[in-house]
N, C-alpha and C. Protein backbone atom coordinates (compact mmCIF):
# COMPACT_ATOMS: atom_id res chain seq x y z
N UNK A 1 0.82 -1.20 0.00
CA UNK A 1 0.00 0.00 0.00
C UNK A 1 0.85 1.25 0.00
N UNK A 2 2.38 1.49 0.73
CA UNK A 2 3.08 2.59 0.77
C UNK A 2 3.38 2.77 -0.67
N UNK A 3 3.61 1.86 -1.25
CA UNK A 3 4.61 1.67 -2.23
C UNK A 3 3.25 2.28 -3.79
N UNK A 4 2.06 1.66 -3.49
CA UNK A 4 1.28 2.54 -4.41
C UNK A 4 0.88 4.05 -4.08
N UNK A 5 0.92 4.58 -2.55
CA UNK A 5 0.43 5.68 -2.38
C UNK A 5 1.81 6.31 -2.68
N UNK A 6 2.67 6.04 -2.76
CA UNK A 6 4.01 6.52 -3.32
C UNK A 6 4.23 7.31 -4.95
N UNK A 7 3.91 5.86 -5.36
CA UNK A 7 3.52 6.16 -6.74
C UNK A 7 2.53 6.64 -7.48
N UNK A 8 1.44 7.18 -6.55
CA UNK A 8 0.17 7.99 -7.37
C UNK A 8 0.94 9.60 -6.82
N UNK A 9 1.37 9.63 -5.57
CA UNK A 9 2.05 10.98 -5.14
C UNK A 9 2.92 11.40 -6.52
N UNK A 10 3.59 10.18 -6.70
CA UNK A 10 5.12 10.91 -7.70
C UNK A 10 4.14 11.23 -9.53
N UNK A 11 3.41 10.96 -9.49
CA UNK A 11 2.63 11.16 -10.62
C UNK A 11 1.73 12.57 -10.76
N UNK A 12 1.47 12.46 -9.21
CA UNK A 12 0.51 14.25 -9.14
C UNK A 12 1.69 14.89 -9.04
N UNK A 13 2.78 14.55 -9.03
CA UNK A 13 3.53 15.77 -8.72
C UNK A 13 4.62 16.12 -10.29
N UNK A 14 4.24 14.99 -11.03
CA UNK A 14 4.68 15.17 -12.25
C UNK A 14 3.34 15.81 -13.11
N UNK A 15 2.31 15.84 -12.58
CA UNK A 15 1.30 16.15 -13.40
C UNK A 15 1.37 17.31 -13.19
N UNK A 16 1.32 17.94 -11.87
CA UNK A 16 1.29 19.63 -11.77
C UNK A 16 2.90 20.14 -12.27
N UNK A 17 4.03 19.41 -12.16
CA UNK A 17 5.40 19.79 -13.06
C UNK A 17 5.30 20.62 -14.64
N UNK A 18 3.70 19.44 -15.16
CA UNK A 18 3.90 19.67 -16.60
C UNK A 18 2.65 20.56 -17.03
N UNK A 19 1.78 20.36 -15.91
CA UNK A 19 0.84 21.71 -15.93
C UNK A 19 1.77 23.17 -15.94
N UNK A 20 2.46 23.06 -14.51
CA UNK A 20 3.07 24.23 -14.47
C UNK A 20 3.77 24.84 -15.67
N UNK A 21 4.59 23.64 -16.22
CA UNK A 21 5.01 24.35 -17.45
C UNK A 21 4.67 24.74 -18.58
N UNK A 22 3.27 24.54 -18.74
CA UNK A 22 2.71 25.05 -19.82
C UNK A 22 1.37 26.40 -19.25
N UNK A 23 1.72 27.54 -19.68
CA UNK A 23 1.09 28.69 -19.13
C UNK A 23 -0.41 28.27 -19.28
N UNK A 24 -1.15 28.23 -19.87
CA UNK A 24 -2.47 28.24 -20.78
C UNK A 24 -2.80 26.99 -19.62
N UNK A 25 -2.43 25.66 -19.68
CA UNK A 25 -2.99 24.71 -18.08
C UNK A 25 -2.93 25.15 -16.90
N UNK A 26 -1.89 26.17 -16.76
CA UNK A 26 -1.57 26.22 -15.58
C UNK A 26 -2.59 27.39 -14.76
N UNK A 27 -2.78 28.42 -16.31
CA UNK A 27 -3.69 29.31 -15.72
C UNK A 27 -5.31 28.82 -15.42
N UNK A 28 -5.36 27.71 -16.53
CA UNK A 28 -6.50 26.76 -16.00
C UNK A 28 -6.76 26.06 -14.54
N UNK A 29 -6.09 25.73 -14.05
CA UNK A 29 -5.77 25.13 -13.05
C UNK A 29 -6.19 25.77 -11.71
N UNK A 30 -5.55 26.91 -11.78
CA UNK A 30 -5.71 27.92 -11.23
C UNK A 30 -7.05 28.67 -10.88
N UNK A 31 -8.05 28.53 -12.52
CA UNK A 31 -9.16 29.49 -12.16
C UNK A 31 -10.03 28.26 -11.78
N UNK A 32 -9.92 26.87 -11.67
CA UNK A 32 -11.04 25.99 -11.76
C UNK A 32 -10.69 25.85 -10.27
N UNK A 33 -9.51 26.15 -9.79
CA UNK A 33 -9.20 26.34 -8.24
C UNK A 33 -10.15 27.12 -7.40
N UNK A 34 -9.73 28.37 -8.05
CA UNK A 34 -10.21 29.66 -7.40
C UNK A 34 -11.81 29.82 -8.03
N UNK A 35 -12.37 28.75 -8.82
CA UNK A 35 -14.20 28.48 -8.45
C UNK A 35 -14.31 27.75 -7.71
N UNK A 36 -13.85 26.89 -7.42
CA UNK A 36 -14.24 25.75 -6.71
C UNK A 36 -14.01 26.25 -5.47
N UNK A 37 -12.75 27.25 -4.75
CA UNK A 37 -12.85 27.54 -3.46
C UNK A 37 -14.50 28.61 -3.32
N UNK A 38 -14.72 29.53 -4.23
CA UNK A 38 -15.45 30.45 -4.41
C UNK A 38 -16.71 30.17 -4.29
N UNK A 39 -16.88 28.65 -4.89
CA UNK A 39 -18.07 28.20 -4.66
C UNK A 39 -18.24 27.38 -2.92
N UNK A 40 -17.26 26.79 -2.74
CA UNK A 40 -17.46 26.57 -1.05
C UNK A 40 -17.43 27.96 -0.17
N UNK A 41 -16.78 29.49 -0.83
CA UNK A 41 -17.14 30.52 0.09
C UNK A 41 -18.56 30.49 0.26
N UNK A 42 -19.03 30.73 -0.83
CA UNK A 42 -20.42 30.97 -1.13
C UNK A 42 -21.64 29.98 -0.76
N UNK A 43 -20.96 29.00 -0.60
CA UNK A 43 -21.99 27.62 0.11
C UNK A 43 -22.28 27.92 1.58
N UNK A 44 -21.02 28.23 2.03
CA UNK A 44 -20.37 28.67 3.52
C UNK A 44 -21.53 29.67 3.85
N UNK A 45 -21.17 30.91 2.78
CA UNK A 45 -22.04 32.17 3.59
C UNK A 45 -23.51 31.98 3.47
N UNK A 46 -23.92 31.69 2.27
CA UNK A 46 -25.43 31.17 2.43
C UNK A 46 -26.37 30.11 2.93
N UNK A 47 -25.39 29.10 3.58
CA UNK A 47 -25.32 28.03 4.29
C UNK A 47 -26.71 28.47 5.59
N UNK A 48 -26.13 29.46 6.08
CA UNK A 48 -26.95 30.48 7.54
C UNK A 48 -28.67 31.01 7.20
N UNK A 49 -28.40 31.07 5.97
CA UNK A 49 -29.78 31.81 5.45
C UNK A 49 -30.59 30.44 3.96
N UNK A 50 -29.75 29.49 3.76
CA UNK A 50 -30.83 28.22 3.67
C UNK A 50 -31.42 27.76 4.58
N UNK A 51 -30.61 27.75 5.45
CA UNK A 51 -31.76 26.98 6.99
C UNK A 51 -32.37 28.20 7.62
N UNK A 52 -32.26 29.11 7.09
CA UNK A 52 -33.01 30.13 7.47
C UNK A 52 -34.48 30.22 7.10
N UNK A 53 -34.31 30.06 6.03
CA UNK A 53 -35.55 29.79 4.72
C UNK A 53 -35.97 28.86 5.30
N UNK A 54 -35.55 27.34 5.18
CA UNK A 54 -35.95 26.10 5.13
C UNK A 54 -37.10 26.50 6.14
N UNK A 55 -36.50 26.65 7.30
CA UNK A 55 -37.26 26.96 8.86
C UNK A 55 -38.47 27.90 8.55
N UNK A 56 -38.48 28.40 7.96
CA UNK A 56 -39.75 29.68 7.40
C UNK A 56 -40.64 29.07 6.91
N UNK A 57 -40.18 28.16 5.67
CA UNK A 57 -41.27 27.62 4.83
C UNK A 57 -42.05 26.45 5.64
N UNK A 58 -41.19 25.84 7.17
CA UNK A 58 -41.80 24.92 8.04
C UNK A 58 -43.22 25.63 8.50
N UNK A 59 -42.32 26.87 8.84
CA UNK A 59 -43.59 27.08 10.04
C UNK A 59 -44.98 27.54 8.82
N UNK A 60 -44.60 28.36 7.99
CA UNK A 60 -45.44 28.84 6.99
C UNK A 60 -46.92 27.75 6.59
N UNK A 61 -45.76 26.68 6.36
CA UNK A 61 -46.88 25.35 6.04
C UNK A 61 -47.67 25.10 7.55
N UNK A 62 -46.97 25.06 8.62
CA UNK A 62 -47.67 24.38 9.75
C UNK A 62 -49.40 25.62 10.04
N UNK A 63 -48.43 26.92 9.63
CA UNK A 63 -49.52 27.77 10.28
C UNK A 63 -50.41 27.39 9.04
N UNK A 64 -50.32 27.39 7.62
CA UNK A 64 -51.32 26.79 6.99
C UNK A 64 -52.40 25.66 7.21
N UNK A 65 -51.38 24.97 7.58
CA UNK A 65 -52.42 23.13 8.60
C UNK A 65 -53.37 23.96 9.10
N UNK A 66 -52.53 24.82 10.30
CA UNK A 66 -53.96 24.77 11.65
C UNK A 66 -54.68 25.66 10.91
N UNK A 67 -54.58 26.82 10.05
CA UNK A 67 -55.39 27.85 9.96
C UNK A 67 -56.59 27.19 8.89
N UNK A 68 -55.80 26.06 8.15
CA UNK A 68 -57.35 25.24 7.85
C UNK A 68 -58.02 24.26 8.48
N UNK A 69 -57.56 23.75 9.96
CA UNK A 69 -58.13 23.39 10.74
C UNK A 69 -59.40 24.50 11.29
N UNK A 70 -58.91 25.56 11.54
CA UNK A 70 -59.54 26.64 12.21
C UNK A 70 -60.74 27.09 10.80
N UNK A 71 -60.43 26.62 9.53
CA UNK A 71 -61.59 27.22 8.75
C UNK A 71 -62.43 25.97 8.98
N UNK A 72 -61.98 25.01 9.09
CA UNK A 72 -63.53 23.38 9.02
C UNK A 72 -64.16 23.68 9.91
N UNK A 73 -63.25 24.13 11.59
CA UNK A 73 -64.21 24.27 12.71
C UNK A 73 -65.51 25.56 12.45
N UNK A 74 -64.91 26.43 11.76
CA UNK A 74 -65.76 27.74 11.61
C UNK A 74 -66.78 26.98 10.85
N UNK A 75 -67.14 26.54 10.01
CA UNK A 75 -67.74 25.82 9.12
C UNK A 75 -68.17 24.99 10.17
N UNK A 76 -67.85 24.20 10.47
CA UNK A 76 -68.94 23.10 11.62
C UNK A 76 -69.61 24.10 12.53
N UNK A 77 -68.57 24.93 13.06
CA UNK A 77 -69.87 25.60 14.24
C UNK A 77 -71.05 26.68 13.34
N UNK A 78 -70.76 27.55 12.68
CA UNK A 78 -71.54 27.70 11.69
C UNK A 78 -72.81 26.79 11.09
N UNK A 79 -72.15 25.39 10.14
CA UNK A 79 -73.45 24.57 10.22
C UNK A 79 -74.33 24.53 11.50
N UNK A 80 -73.57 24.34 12.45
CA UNK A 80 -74.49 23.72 13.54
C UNK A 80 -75.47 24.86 14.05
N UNK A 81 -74.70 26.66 14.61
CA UNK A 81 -75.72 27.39 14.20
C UNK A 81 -76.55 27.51 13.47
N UNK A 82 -76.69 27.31 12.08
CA UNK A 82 -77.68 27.34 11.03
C UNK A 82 -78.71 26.11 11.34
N UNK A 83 -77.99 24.98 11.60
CA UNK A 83 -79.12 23.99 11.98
C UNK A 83 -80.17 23.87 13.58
N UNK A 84 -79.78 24.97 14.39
CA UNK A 84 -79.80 24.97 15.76
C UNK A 84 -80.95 25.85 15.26
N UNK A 85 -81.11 27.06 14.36
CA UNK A 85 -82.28 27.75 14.17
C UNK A 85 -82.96 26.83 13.39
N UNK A 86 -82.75 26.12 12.82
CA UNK A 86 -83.96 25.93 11.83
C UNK A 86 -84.79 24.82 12.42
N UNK A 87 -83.99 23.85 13.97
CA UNK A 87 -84.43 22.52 14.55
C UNK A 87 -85.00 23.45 15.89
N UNK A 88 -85.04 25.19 15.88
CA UNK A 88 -85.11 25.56 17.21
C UNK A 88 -86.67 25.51 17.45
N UNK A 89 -87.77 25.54 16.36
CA UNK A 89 -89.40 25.22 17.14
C UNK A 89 -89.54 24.03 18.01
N UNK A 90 -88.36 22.85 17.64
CA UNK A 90 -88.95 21.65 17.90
C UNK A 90 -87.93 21.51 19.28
N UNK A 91 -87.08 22.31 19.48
CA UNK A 91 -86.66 22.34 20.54
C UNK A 91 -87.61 21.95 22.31
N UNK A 92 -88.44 22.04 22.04
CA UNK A 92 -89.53 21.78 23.09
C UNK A 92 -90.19 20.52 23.03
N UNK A 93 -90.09 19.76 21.82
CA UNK A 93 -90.52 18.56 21.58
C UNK A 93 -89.33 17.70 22.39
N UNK A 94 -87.83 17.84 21.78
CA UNK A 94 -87.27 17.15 22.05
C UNK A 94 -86.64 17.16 23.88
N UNK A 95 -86.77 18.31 24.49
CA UNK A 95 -86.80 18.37 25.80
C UNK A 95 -87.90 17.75 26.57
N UNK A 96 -88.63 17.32 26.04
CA UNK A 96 -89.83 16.84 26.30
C UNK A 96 -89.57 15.06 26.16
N UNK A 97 -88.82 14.90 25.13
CA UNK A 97 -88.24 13.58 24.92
C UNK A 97 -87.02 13.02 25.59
N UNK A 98 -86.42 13.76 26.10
CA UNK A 98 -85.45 13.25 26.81
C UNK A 98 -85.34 15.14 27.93
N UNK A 99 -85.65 14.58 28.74
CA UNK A 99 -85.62 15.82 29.74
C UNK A 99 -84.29 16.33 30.36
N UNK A 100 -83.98 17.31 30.72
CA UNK A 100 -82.92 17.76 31.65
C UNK A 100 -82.85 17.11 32.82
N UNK A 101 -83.79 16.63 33.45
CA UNK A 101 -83.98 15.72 35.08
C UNK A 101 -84.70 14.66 34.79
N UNK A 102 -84.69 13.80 35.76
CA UNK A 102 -85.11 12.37 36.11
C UNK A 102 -86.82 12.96 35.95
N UNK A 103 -87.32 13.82 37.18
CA UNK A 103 -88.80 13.61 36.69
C UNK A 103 -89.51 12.26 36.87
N UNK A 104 -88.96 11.73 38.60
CA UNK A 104 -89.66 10.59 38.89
C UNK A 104 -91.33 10.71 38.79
N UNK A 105 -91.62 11.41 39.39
CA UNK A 105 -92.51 11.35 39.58
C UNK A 105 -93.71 11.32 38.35
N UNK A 106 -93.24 12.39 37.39
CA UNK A 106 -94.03 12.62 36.03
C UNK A 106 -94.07 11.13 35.48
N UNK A 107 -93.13 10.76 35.22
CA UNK A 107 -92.62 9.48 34.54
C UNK A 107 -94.25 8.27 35.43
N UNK A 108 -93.95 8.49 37.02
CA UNK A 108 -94.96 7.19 37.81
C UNK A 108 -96.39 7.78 37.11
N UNK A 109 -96.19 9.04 37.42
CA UNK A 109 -97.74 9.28 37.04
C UNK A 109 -98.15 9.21 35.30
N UNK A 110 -97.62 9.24 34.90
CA UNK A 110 -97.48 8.68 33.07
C UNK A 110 -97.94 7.84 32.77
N UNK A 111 -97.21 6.68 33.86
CA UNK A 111 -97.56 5.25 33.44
C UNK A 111 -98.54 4.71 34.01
N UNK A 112 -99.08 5.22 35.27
CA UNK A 112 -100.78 4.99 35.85
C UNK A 112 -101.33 6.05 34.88
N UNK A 113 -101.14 7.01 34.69
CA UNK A 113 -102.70 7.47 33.66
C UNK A 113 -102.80 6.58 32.81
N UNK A 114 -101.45 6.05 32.14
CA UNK A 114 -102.01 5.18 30.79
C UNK A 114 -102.21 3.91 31.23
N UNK A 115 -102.46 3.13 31.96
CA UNK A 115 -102.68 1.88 32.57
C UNK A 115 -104.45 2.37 32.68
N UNK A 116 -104.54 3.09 33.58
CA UNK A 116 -106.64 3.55 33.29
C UNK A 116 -106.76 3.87 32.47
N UNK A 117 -105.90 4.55 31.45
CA UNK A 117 -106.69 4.99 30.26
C UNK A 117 -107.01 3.07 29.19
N UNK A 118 -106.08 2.38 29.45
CA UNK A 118 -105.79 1.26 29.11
C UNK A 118 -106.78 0.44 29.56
N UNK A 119 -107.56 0.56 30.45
CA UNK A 119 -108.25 -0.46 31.04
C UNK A 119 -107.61 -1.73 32.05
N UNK A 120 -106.37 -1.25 32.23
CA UNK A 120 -105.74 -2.54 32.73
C UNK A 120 -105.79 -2.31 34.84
N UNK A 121 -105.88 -2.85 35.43
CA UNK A 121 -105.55 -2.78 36.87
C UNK A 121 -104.21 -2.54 37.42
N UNK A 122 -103.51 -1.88 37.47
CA UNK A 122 -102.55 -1.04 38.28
C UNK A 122 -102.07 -2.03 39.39
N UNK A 123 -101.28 -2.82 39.69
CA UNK A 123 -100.68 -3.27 41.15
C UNK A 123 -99.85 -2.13 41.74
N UNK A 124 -98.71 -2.18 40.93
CA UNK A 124 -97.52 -1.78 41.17
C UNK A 124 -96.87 -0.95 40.20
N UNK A 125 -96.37 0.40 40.04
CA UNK A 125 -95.06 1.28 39.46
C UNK A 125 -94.29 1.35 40.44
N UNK A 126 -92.69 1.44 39.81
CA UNK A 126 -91.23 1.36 40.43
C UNK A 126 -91.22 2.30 39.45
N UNK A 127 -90.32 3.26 40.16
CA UNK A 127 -89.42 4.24 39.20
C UNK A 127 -87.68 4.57 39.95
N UNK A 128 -86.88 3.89 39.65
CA UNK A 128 -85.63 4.22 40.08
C UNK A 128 -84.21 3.77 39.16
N UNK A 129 -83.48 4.51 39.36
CA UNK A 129 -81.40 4.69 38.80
C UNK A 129 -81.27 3.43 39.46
N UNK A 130 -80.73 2.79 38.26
CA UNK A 130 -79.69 1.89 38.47
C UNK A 130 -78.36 1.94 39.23
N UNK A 131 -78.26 0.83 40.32
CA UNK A 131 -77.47 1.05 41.47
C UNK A 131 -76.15 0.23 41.44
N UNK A 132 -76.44 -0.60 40.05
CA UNK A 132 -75.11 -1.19 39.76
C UNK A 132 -75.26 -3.06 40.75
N UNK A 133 -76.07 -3.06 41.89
CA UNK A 133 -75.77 -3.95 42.48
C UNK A 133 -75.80 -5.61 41.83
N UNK A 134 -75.35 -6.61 42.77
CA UNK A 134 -75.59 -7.51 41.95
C UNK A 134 -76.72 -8.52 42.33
N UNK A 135 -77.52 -7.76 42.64
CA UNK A 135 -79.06 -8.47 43.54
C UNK A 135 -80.29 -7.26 42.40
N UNK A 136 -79.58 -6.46 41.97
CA UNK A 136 -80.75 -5.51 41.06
C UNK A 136 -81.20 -6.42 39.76
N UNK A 137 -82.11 -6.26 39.40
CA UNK A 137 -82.59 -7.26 38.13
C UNK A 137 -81.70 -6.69 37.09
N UNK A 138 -81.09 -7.43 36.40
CA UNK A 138 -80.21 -6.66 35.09
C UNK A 138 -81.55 -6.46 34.38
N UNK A 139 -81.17 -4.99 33.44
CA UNK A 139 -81.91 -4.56 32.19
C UNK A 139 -81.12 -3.91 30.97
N UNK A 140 -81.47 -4.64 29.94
CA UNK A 140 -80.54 -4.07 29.18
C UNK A 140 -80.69 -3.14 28.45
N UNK A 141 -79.31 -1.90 28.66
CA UNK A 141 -79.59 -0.35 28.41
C UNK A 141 -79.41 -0.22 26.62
N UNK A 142 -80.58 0.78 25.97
CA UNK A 142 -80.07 0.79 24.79
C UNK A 142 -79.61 2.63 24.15
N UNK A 143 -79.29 2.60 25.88
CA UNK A 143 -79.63 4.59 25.35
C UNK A 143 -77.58 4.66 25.17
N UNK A 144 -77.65 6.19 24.43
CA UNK A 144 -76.60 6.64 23.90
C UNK A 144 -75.07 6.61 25.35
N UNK A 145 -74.25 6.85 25.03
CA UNK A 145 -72.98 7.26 25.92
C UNK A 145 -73.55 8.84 26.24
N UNK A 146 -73.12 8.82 27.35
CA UNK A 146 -73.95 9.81 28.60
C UNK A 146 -75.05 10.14 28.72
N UNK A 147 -76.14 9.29 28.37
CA UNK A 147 -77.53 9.66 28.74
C UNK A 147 -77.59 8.91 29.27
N UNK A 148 -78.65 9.66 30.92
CA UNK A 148 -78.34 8.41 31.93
C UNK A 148 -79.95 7.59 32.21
N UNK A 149 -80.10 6.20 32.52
CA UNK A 149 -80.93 5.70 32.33
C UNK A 149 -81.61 6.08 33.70
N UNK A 150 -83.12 5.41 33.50
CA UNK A 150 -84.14 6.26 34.74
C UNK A 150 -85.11 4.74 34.46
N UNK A 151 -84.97 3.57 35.41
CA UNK A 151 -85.55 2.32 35.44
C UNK A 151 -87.40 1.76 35.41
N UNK A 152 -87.82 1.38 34.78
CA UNK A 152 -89.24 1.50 35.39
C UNK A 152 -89.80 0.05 35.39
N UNK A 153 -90.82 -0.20 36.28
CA UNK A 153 -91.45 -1.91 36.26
C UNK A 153 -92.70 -1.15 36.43
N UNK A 154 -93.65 -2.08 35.75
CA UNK A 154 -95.21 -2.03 36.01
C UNK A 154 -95.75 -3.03 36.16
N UNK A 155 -96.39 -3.37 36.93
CA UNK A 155 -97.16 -4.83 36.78
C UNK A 155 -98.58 -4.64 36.73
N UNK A 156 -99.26 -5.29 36.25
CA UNK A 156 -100.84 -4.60 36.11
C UNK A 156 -101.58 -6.00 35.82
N UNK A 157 -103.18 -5.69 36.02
CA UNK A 157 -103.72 -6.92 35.86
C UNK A 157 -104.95 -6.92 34.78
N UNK A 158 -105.63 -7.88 34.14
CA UNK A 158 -106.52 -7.39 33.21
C UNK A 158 -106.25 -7.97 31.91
N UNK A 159 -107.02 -7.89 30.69
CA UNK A 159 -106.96 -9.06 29.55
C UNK A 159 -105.84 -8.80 28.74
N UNK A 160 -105.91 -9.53 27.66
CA UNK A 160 -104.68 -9.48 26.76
C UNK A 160 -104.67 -8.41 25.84
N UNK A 161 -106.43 -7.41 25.22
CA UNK A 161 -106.25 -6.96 24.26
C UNK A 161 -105.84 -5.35 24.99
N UNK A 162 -106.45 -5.36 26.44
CA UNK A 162 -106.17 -3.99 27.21
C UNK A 162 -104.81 -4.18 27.18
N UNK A 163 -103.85 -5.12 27.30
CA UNK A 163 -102.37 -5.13 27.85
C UNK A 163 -102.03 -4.81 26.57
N UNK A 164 -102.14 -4.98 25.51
CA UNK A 164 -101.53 -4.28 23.98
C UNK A 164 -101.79 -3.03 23.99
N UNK A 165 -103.03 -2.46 24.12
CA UNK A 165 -103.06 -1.52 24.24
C UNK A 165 -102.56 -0.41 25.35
N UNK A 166 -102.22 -1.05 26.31
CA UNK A 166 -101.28 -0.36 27.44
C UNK A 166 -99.96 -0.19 26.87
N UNK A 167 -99.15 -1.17 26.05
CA UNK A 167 -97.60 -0.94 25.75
C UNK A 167 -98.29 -0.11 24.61
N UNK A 168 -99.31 -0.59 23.33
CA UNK A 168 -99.18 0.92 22.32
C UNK A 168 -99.10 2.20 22.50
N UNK A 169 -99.79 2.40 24.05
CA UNK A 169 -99.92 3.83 24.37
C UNK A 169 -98.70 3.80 25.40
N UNK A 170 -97.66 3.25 25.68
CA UNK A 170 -96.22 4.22 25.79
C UNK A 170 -95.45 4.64 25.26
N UNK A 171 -95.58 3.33 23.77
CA UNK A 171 -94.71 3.71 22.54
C UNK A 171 -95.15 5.15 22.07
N UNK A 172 -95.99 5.53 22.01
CA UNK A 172 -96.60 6.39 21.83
C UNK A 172 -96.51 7.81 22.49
N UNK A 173 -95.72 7.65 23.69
CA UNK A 173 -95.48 8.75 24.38
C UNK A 173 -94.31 9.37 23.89
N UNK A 174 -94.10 11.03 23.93
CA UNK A 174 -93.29 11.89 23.86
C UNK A 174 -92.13 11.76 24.62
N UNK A 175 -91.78 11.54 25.76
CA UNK A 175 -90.78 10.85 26.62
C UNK A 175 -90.78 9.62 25.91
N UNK A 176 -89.29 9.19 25.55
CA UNK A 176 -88.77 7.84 25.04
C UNK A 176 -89.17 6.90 26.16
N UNK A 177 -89.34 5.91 26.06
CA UNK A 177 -89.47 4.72 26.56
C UNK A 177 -89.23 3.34 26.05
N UNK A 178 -88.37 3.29 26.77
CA UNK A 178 -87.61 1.47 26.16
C UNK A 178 -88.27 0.87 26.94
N UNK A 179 -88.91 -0.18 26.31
CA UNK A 179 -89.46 -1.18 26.73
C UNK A 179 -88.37 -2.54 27.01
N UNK A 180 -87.58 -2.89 27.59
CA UNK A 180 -86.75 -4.06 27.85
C UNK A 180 -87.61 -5.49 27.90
N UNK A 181 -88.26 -5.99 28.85
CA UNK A 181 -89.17 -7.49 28.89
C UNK A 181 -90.82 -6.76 29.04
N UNK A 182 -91.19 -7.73 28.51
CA UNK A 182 -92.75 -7.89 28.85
C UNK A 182 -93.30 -9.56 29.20
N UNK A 183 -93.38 -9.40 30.30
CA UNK A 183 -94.09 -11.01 31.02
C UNK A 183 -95.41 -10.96 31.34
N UNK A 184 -96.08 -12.13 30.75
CA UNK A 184 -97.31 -12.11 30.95
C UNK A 184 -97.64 -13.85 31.83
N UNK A 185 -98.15 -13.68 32.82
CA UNK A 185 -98.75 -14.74 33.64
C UNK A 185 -100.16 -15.30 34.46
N UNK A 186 -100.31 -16.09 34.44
CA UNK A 186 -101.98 -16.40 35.16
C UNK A 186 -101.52 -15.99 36.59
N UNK A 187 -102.23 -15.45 37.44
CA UNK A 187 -102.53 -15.71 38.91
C UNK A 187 -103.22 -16.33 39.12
N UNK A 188 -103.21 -16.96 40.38
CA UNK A 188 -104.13 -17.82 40.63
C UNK A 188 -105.99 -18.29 40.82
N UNK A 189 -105.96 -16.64 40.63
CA UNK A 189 -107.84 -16.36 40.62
C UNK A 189 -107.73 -16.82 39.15
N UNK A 190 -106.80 -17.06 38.32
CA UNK A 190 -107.30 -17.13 36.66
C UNK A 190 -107.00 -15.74 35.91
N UNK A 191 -106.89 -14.63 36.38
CA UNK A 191 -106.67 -13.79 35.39
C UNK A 191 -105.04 -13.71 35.26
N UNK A 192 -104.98 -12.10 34.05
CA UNK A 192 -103.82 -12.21 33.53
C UNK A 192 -102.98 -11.13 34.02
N UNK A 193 -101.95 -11.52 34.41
CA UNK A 193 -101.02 -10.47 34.77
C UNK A 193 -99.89 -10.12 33.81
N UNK A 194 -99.70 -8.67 33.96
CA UNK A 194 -98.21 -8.52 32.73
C UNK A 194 -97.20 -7.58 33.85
N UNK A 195 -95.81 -7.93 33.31
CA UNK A 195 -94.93 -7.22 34.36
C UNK A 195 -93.91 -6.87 33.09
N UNK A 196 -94.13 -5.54 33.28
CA UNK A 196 -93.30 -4.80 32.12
C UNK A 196 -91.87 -4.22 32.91
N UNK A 197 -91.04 -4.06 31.57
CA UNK A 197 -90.03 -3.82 32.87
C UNK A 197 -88.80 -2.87 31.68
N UNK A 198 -88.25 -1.74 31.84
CA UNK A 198 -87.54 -0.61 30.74
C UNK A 198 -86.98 0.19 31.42
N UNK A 199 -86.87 1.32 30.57
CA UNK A 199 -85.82 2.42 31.00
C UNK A 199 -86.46 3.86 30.53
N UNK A 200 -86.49 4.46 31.04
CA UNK A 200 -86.68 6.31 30.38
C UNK A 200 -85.09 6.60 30.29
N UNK A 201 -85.07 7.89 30.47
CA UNK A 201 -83.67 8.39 29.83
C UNK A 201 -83.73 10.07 30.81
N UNK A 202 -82.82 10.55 30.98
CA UNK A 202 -82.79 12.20 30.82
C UNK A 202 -81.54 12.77 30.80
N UNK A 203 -81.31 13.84 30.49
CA UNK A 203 -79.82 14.03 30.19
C UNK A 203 -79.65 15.70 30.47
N UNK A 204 -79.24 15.90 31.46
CA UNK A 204 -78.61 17.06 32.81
C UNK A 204 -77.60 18.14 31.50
N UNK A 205 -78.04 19.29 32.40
CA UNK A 205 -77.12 20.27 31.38
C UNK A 205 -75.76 19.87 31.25
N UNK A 206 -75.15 19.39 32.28
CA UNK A 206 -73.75 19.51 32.40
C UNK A 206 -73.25 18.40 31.48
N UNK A 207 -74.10 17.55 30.96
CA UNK A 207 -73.79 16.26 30.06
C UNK A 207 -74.40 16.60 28.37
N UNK A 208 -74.36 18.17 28.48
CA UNK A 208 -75.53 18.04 27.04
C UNK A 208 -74.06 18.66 26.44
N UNK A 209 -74.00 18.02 25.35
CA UNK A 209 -73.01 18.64 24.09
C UNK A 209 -72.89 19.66 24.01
């Protein structure tokens, strides 16, 4: 290896010998020198102000991203104003359908008016929140993520065509009502008993979108 880096040395140094001696290479030599340093000055000094740039055109684009993030949101909240007036008559319907509060009581008395209006005999309304325990009857919930459920059982007594007509007239009510089971059984005098068993719904300011 000495012995070739030897001999490529003694060759550049015969090459610039015979450059040197001829004016016209030598002055060549010289100016392809003095670009080539000229162009590493010049790489050098503008070196500071490419990454200068570069860094500009980053942020330039980023503030572009968010500032069209910030036009979709204007545009969504916008739609949603525009749709908030035009859904705002029925605004009273749907508070009516899913209430701000539980509203035990409206809810018990709901389901006895429509049980007499029904013709059916009344035993028993339950109206209560699920307590999580593991002695509570499971019911299965079909309402949205954060609307909170509001439990109900009815049991009532009386024929089969009044008991249809008792569940048509809840479906029927303005307050949602999930109906979960409907059991129907003889007692022992012979008539028919049904034990209904669901959920209402209501959903508290602090949980409203």
């Amino acid at each position: 290896m000495a012995l070739d880096y030897k001999s490529s040395l003694g060759r550049y140094r015969r090459y610039l010998q015979t450059v040197t001696s001829q004016p016209l290479w030598g002055a060549s030599l010289w100016v392809m020198l003095s670009l080539i340093l000229l162009i590493i000055l010049v790489f050098l000094a503008l070196r500071p102000t490419l990454i200068t740039i570069a860094d500009l055109v980053g942020k330039i684009e980023q503030k572009n991203t968010v500032t069209k993030q910030l036009e979709a949101r204007i545009l969504a909240v916008s739609y949603a104003t525009a749709l908030l007036e035009t859904e705002r008559d029925r605004l009273p319907l749907l508070n009516e359908a899913l209430p701000k509060e539980a509203e035990w009581n409206t809810l018990a008395e709901t389901l006895s008016g429509l049980a007499t209006s029904s013709g059916v005999t009344l035993v028993n309304v339950t109206v209560s929140e699920p307590t999580g325990s593991k002695t509570e009857q499971p019911v299965v919930s079909f309402l949205p993520t954060g609307v909170l459920p509001l439990r109900f059982s009815v049991t009532a007594e009386g024929e089969i065509e009044n008991f249809k007509q008792f569940v048509n007239s809840m479906e029927k009510k303005r307050r949602i009502l999930i109906v979960s089971t409907i059991r129907i059984e003889t007692t022992k005098t012979g008539n028919y008993r049904m034990i209904i068993q669901g959920e209402a719904s209501y959903l508290p300011d602090k949980l409203n979108i």
